[in-house]
N, C-alpha and C. Protein backbone atom coordinates (compact mmCIF):
# COMPACT_ATOMS: atom_id res chain seq x y z
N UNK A 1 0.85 -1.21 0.00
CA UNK A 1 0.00 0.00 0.00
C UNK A 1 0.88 1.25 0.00
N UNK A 2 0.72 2.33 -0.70
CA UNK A 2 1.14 3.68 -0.74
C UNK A 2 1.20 4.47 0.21
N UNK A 3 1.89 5.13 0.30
CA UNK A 3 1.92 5.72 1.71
C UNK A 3 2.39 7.33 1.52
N UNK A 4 1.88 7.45 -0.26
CA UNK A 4 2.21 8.96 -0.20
C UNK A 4 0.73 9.68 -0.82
N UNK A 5 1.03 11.03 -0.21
CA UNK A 5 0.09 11.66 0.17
C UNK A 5 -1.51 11.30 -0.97
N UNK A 6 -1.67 12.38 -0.85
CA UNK A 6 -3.67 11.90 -2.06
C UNK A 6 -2.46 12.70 -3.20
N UNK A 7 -2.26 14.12 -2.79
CA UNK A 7 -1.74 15.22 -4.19
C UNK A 7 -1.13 16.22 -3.62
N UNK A 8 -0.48 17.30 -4.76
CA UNK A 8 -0.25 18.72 -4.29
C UNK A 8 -0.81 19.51 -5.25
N UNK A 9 -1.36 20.43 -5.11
CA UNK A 9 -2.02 21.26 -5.67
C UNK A 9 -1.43 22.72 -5.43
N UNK A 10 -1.28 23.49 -6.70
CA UNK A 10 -0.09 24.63 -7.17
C UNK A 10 -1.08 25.87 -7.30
N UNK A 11 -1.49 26.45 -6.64
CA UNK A 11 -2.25 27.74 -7.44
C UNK A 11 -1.70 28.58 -7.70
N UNK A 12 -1.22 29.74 -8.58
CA UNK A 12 -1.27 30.75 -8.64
C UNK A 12 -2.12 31.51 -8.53
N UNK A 13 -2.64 32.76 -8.27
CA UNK A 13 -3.12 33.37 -7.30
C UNK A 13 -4.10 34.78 -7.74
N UNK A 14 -3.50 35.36 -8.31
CA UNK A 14 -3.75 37.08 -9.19
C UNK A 14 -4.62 36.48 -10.46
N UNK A 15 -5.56 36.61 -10.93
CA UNK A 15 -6.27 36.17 -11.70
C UNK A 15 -6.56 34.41 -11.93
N UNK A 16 -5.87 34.00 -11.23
CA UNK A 16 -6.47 32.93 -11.40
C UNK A 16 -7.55 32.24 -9.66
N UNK A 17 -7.15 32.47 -8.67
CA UNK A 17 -7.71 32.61 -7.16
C UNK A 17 -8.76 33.56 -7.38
N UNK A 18 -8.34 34.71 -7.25
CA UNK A 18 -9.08 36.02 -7.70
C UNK A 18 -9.19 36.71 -9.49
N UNK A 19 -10.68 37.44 -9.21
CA UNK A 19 -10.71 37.65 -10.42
C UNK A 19 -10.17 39.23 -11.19
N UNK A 20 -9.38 39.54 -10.14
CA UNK A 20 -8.73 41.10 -10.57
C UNK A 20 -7.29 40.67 -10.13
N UNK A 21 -6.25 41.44 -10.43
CA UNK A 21 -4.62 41.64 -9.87
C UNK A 21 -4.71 42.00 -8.68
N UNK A 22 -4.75 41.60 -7.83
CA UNK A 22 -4.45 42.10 -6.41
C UNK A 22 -3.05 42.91 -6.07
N UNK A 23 -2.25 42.61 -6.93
CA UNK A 23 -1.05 43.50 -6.47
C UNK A 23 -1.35 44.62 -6.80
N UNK A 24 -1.62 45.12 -8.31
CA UNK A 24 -2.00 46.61 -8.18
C UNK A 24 -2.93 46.64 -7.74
N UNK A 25 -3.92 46.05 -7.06
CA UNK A 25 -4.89 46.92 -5.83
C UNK A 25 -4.48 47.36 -4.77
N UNK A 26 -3.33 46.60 -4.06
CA UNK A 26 -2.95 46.69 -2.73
C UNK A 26 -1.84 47.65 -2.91
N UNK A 27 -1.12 47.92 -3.98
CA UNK A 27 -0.50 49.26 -3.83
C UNK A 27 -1.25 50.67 -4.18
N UNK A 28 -2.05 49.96 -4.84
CA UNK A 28 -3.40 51.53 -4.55
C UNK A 28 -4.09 51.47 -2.92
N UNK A 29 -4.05 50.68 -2.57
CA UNK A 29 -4.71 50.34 -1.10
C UNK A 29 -3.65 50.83 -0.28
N UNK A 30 -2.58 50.77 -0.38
CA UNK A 30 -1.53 51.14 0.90
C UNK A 30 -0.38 52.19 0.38
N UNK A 31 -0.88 53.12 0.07
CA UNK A 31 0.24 53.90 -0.51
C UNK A 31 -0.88 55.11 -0.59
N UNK A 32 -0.66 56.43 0.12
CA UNK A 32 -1.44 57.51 0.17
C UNK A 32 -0.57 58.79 0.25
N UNK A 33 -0.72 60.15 0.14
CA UNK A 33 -0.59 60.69 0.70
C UNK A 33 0.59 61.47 -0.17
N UNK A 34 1.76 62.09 0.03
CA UNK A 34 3.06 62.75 -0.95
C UNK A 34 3.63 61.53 -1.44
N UNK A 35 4.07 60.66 -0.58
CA UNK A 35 4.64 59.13 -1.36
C UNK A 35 3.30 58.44 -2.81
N UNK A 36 2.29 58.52 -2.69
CA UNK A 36 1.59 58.14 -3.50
C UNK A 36 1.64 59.11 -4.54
N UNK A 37 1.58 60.29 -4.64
CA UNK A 37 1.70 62.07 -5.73
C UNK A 37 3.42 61.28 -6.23
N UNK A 38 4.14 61.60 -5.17
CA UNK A 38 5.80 61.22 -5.76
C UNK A 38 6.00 59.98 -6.73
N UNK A 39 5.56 58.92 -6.18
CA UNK A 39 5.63 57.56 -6.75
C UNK A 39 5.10 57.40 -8.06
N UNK A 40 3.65 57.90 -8.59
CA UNK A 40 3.41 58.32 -10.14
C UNK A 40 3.89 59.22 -10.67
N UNK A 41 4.50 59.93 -9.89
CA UNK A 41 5.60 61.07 -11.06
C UNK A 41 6.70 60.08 -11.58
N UNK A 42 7.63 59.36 -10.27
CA UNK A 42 8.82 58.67 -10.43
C UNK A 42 8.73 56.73 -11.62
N UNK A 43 7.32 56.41 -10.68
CA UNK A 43 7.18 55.37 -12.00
C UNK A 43 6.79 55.69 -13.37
N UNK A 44 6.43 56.92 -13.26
CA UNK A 44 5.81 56.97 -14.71
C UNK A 44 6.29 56.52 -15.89
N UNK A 45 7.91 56.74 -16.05
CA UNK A 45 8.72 56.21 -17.24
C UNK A 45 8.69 54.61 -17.12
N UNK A 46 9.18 54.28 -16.20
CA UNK A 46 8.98 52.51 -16.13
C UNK A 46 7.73 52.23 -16.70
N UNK A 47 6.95 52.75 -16.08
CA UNK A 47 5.42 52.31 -16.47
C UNK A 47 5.07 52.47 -18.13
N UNK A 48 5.46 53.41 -18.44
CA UNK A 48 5.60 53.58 -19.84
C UNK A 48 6.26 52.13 -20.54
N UNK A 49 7.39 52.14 -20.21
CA UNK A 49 8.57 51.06 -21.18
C UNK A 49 7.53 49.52 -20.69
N UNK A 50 6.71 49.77 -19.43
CA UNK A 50 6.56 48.43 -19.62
C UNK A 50 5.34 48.11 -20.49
N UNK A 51 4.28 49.04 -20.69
CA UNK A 51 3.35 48.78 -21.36
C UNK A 51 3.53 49.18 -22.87
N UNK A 52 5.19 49.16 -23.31
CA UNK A 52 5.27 49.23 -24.78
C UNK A 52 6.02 48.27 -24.57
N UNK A 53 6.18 47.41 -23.61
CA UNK A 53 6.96 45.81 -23.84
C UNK A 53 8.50 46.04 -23.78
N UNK A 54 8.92 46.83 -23.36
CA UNK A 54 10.13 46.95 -23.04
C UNK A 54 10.74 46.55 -21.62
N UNK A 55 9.88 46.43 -20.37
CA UNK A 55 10.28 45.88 -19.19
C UNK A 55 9.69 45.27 -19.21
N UNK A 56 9.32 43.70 -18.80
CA UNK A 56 8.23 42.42 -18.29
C UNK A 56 8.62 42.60 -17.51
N UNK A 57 6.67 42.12 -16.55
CA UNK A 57 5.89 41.98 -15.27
C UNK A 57 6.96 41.60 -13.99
N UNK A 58 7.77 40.73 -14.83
CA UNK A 58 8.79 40.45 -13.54
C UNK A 58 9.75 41.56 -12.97
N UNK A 59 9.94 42.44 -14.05
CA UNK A 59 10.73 43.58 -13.78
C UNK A 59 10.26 44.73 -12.80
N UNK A 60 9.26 44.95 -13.95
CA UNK A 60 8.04 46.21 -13.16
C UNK A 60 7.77 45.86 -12.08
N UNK A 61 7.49 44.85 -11.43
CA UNK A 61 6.76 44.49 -9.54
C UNK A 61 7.64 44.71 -8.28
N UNK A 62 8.88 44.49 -9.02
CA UNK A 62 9.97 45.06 -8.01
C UNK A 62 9.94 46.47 -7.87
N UNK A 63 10.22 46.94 -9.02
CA UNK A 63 10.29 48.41 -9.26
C UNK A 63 9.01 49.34 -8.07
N UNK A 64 7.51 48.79 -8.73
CA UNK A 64 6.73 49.15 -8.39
C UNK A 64 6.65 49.52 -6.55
N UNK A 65 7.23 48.07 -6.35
CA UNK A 65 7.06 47.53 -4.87
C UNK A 65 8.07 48.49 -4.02
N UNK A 66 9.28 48.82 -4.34
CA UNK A 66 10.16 49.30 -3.98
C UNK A 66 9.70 51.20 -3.79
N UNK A 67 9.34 51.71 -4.54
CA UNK A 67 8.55 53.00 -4.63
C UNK A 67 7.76 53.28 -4.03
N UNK A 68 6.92 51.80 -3.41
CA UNK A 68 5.36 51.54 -2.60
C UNK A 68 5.75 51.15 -1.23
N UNK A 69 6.92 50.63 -1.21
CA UNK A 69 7.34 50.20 0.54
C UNK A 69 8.29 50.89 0.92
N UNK A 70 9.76 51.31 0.19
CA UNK A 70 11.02 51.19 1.11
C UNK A 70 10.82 52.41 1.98
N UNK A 71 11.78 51.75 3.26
CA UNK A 71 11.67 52.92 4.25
C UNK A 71 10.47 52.56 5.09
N UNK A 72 9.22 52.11 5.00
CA UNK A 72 8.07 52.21 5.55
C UNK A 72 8.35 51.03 6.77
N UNK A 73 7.44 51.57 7.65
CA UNK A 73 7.35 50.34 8.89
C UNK A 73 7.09 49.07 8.21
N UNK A 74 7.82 48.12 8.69
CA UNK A 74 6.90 46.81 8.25
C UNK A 74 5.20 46.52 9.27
N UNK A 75 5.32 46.63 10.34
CA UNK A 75 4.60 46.90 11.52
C UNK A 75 3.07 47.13 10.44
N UNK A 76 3.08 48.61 10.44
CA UNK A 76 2.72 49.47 9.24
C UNK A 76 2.11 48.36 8.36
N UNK A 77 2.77 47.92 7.14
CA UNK A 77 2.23 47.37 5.65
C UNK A 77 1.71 45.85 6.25
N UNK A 78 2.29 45.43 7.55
CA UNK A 78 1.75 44.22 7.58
C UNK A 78 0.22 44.38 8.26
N UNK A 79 -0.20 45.47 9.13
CA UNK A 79 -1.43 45.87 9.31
C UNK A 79 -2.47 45.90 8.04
N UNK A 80 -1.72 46.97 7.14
CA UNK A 80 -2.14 46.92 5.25
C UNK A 80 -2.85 45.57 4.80
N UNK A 81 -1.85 45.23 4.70
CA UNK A 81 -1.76 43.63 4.41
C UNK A 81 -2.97 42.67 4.84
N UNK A 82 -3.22 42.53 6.38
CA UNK A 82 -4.19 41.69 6.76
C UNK A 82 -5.54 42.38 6.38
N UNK A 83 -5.96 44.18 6.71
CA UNK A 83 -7.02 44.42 6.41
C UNK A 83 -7.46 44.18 4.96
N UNK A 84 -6.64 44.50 3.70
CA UNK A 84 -7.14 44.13 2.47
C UNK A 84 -6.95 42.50 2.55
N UNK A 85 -6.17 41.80 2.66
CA UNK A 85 -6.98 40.21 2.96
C UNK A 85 -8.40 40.32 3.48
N UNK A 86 -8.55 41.16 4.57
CA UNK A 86 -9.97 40.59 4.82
C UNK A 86 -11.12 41.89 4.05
N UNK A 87 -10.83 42.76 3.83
CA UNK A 87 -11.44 43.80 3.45
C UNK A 87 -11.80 43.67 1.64
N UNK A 88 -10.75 43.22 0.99
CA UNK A 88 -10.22 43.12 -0.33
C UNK A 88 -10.70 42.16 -0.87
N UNK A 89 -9.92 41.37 -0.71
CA UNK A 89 -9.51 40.08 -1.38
C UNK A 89 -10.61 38.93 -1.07
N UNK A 90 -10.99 38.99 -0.02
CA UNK A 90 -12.72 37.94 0.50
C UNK A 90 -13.55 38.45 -1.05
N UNK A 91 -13.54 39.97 -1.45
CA UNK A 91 -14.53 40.00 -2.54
C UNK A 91 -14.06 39.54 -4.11
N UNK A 92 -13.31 39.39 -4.08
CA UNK A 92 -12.59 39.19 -5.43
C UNK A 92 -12.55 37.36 -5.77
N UNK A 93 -12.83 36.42 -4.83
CA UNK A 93 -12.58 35.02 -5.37
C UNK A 93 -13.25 34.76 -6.45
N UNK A 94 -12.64 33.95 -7.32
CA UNK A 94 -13.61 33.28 -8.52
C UNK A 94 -14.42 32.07 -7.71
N UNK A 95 -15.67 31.90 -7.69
CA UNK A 95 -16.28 30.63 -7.31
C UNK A 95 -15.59 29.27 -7.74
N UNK A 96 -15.29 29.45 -9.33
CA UNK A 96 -14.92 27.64 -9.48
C UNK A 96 -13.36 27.85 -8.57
N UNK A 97 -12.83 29.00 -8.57
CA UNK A 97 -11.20 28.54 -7.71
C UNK A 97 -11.65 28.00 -6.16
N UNK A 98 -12.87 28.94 -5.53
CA UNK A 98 -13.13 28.35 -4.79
C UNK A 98 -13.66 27.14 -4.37
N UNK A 99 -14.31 26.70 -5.25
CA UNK A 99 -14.69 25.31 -5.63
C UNK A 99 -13.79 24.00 -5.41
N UNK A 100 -12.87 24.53 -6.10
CA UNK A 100 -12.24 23.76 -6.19
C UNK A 100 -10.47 23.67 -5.25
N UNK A 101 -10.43 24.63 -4.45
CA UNK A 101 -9.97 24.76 -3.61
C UNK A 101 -10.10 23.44 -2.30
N UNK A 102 -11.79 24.09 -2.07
CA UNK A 102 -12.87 23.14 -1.54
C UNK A 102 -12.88 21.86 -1.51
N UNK A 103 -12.63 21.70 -2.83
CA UNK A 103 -12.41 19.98 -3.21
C UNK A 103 -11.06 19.73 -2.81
N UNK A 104 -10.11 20.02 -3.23
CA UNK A 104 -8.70 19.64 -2.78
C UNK A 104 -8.66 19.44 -1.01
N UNK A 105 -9.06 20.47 -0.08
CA UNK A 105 -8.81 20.68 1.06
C UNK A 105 -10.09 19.90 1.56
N UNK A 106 -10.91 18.92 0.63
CA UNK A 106 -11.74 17.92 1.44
C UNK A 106 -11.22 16.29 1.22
N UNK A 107 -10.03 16.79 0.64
CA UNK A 107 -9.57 15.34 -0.37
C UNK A 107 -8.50 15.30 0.73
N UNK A 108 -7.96 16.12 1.30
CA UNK A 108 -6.63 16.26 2.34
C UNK A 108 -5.37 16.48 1.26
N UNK A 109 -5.84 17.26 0.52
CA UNK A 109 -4.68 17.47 -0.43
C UNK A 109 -3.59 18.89 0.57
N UNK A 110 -2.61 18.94 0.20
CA UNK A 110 -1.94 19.75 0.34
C UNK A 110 -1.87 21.11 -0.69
N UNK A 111 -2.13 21.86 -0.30
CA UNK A 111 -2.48 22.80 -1.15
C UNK A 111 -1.54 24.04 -0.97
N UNK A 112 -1.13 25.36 -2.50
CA UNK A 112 -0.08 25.82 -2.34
C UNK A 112 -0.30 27.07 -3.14
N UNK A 113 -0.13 28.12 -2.63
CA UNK A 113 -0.33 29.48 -3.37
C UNK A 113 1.31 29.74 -3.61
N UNK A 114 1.01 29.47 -5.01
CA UNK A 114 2.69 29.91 -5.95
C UNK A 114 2.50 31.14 -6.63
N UNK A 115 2.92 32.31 -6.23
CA UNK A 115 2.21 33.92 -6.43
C UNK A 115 3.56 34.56 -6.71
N UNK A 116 3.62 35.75 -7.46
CA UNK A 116 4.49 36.83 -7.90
C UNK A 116 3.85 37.81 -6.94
N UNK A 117 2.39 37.57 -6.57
CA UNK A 117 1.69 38.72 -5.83
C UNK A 117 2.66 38.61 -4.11
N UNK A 118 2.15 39.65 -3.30
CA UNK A 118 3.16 39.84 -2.15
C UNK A 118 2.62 39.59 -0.49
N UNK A 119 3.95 38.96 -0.01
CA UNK A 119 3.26 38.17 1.21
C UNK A 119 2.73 39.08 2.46
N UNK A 120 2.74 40.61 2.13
CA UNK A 120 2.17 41.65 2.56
C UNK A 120 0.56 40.73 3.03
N UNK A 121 0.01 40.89 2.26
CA UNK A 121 -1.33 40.54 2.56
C UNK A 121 -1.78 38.81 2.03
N UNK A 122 -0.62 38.02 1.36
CA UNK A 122 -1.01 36.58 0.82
C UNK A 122 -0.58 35.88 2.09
N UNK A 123 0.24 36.57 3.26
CA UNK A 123 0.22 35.52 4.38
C UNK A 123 -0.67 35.66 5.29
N UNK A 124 -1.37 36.68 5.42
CA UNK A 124 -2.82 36.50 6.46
C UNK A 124 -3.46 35.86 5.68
N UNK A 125 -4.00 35.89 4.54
CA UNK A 125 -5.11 34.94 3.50
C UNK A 125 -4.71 33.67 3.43
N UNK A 126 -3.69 33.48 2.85
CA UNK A 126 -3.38 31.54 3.86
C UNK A 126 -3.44 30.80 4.53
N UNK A 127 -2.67 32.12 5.76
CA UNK A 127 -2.90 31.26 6.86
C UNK A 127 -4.29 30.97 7.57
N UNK A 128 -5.59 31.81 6.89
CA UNK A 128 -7.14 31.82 7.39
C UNK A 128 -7.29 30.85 7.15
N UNK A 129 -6.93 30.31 5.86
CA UNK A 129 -7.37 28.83 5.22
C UNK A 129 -6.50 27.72 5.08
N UNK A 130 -5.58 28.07 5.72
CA UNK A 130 -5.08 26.51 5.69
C UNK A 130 -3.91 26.35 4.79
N UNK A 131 -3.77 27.26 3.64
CA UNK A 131 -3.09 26.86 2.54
C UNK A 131 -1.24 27.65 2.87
N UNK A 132 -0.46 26.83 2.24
CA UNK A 132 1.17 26.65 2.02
C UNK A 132 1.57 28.23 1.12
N UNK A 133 2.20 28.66 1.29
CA UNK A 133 2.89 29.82 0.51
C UNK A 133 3.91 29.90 0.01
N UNK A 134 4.21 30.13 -1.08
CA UNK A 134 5.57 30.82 -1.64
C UNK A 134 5.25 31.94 -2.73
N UNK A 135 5.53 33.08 -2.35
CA UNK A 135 5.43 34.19 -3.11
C UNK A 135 6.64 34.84 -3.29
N UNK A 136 6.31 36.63 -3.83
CA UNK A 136 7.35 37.30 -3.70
C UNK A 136 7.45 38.34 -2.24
N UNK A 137 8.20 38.16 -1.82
CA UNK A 137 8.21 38.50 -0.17
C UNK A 137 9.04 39.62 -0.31
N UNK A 138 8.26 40.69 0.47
CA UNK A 138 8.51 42.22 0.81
C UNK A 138 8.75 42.57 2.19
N UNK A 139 8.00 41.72 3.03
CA UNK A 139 8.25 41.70 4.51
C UNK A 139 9.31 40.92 4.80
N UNK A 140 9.89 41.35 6.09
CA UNK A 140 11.14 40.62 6.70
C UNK A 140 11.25 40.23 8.00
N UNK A 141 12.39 40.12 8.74
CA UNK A 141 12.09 40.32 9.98
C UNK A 141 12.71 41.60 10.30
N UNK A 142 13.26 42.79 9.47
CA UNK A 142 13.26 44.09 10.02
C UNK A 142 12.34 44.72 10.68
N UNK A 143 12.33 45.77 10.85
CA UNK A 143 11.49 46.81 11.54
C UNK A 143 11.43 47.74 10.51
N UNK A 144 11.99 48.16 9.02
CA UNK A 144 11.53 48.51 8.12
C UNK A 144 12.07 48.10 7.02
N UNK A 145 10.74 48.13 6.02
CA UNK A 145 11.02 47.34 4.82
C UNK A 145 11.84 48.13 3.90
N UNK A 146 13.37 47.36 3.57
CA UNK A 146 14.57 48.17 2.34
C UNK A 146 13.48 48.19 1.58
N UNK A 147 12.74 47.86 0.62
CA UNK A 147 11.79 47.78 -0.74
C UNK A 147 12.72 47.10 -1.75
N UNK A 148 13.33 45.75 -1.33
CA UNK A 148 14.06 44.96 -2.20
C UNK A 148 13.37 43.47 -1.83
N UNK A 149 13.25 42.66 -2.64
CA UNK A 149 12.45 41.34 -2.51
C UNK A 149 13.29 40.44 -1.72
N UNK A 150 13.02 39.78 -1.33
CA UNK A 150 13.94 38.79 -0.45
C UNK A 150 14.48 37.77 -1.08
N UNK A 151 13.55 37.08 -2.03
CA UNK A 151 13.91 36.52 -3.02
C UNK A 151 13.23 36.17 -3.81
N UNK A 152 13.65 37.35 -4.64
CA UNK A 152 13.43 37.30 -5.89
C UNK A 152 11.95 38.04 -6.36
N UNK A 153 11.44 37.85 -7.15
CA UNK A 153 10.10 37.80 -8.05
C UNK A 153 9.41 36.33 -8.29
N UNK A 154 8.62 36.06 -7.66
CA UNK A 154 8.12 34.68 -7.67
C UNK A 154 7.28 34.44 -8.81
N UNK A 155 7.58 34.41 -10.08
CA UNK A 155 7.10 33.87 -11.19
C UNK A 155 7.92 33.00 -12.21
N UNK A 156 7.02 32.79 -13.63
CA UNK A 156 7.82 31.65 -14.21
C UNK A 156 8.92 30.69 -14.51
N UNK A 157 10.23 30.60 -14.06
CA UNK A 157 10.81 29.40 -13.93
C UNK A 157 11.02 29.68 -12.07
N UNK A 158 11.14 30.70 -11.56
CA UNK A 158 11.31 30.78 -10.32
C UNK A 158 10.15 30.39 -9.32
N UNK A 159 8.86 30.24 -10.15
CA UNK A 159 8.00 29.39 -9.18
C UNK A 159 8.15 27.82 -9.24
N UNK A 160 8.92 27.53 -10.53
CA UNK A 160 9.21 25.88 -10.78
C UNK A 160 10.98 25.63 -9.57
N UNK A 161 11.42 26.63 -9.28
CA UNK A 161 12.82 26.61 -8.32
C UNK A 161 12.03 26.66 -6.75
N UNK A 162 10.97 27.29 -6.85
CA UNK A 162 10.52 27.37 -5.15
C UNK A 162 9.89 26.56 -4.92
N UNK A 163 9.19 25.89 -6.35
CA UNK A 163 8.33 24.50 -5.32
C UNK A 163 9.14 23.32 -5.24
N UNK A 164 9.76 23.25 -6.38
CA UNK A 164 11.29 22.02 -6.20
C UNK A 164 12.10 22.07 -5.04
N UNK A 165 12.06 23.15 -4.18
CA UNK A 165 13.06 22.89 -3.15
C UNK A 165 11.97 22.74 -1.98
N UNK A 166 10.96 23.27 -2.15
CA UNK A 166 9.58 23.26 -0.62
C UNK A 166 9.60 21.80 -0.81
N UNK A 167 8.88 21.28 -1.77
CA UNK A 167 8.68 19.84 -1.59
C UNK A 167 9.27 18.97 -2.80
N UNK A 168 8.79 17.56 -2.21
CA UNK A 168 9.57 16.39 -2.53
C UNK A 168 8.22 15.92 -3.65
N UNK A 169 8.20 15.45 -4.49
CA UNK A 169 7.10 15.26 -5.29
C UNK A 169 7.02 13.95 -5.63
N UNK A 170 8.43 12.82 -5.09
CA UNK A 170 8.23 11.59 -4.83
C UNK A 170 7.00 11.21 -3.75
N UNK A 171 6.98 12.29 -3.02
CA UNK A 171 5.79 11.64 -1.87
C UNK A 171 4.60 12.26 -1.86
N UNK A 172 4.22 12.65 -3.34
CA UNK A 172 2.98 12.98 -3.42
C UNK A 172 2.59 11.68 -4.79
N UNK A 173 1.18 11.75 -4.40
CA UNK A 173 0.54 10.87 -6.05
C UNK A 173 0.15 11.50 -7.07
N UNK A 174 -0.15 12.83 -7.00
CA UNK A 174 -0.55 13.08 -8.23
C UNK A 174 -0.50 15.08 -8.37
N UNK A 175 0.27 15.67 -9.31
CA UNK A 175 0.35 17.22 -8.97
C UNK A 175 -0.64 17.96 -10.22
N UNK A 176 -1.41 18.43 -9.35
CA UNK A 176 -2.35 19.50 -10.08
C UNK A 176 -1.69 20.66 -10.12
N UNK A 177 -2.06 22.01 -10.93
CA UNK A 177 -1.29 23.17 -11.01
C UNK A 177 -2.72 24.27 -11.82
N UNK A 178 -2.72 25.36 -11.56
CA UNK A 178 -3.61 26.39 -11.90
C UNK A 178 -3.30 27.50 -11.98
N UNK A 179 -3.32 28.33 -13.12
CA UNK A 179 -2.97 29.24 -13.77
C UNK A 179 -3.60 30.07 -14.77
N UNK A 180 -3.03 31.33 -14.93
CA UNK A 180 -3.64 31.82 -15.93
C UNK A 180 -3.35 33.19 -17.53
N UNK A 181 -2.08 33.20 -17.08
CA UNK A 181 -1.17 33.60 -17.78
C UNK A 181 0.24 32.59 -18.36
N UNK A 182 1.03 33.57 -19.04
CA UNK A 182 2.40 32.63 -19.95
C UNK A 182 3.40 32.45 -18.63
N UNK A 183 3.53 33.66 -17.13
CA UNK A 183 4.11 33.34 -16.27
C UNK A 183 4.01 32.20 -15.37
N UNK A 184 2.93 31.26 -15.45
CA UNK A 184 2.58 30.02 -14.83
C UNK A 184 3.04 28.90 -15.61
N UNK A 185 3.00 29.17 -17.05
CA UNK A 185 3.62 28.04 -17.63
C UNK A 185 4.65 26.71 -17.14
N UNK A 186 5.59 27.64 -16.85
CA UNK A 186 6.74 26.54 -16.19
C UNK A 186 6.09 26.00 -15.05
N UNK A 187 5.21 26.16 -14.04
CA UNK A 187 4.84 25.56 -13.13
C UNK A 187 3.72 24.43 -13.61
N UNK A 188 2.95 25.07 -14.61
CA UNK A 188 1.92 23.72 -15.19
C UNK A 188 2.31 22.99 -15.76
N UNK A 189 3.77 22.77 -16.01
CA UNK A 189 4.25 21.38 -16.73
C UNK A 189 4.77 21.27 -15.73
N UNK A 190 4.55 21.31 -14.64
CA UNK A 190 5.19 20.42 -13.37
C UNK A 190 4.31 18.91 -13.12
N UNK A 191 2.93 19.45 -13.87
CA UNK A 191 1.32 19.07 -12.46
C UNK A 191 1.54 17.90 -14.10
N UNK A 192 0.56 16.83 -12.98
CA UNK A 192 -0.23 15.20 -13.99
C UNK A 192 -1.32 16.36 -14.72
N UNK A 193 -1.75 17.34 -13.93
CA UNK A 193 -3.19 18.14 -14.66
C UNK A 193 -2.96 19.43 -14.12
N UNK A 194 -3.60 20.20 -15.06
CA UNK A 194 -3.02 21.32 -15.63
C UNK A 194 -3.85 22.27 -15.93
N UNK A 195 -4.87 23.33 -15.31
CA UNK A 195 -5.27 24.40 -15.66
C UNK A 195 -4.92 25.22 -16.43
N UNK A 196 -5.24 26.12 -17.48
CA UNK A 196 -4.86 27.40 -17.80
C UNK A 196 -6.06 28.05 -17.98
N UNK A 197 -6.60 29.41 -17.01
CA UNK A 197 -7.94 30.18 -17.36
C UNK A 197 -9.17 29.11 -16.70
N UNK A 198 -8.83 28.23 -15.79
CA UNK A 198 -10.17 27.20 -16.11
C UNK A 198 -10.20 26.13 -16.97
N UNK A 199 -9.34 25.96 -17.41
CA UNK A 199 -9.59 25.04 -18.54
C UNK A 199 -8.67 24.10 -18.83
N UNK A 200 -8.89 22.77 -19.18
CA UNK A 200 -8.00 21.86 -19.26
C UNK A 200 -6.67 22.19 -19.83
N UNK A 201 -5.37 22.18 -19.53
CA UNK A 201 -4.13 22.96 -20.69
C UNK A 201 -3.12 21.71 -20.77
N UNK A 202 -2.94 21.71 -22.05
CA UNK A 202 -1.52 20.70 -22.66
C UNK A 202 -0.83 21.22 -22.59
N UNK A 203 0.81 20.91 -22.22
CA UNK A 203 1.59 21.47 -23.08
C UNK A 203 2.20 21.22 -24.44
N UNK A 204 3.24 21.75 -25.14
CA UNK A 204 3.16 21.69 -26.65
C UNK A 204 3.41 19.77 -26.74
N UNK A 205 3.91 18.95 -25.71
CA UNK A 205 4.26 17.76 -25.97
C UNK A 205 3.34 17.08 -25.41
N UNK A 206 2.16 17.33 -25.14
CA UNK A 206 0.94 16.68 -24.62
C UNK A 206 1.13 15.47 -23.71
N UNK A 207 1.93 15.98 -22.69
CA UNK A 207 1.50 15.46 -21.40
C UNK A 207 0.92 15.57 -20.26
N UNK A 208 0.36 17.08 -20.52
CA UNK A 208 -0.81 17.22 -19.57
C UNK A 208 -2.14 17.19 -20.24
């Protein structure tokens, strides 16, 4: 008899959990005041190059994040953080993610939010429910946040490096994965099955 687990189950998080970006909400949510006036003067050029495709998403979130935190209490953004978890983000779930969330965490699956979004507010929302984290992490154990990631930008091949070292996938039976952009890719050819948008996804060698 087997003696490894039912599954692991991979979500990504920002449009596919929820049905809006939560990262740019929560830096509209926690950022007010001369730093918020300063910060769209100073991103403005980035912001430009990235929406003519000259910086990718992985680039811009640091940038963004760094303009939106450094210097600030952590104390501070981690307060941020839990109220839009509960204020925010409760309104934004897609039903079938929840659904099917539901199903995994009645199956005793192990379940795993693999996010670029930030553990500002994705580690109170986890930990409400039960679920495993690896994101891109802004909080530390300082007393104020530099506005440099801890490691890294948690998207496409770097969410396939953070779940390879969290867990062992010999002692699971079977890996699901959910997604909804080209940055999840590398993680849905991890899974036996494979979301993209909701929907069943192959990759180009059809093994999912």
């Amino acid at each position: 008899m087997s003696d490894k687990k039912t599954s692991l189950a991979l979500f990504d998080f920002d449009g596919t959990i929820t049905d809006e970006d939560m990262f740019s909400a929560f830096l509209h949510y926690a950022v007010s005041g001369p730093r918020k006036w300063l910060g769209n003067v100073v991103i403005m050029p980035f912001y430009a190059l990235y929406k003519a495709g000259v910086i990718p998403a992985k680039r811009m979130r640091p940038i963004a994040s760094f303009i939106a935190f450094a210097g600030r209490r952590t104390q501070e953004v981690e307060a941020l953080g839990s109220q839009f978890a509960k204020e925010v983000i409760t309104k934004h779930i897609r039903p079938e993610a929840q659904a099917k969330l539901e199903w995994h965490q009645a199956r005793g699956d192990t379940i795993v939010v693999v996010s670029a979004s930030l553990n500002a507010y994705l580690s109170p929302c986890c930990e409400t429910q039960g679920y495993q984290l690896l994101c891109s992490e802004i909080i530390g154990d300082s007393k104020r946040i530099n506005g440099l990631y801890l490691s890294g930008d948690c998207s496409l091949e770097r969410k396939v490096e953070r779940v390879q070292r969290a867990f062992d996938f010999s002692q699971y039976k079977t890996i699901y994965a959910y997604g909804d952009t080209h940055e999840d890719i590398p993680m849905l050819k991890l899974a036996d099955h494979a979301m993209m948008n909701w929907q069943p996804w192959q990759s180009e060698n059809g093994l999912n």
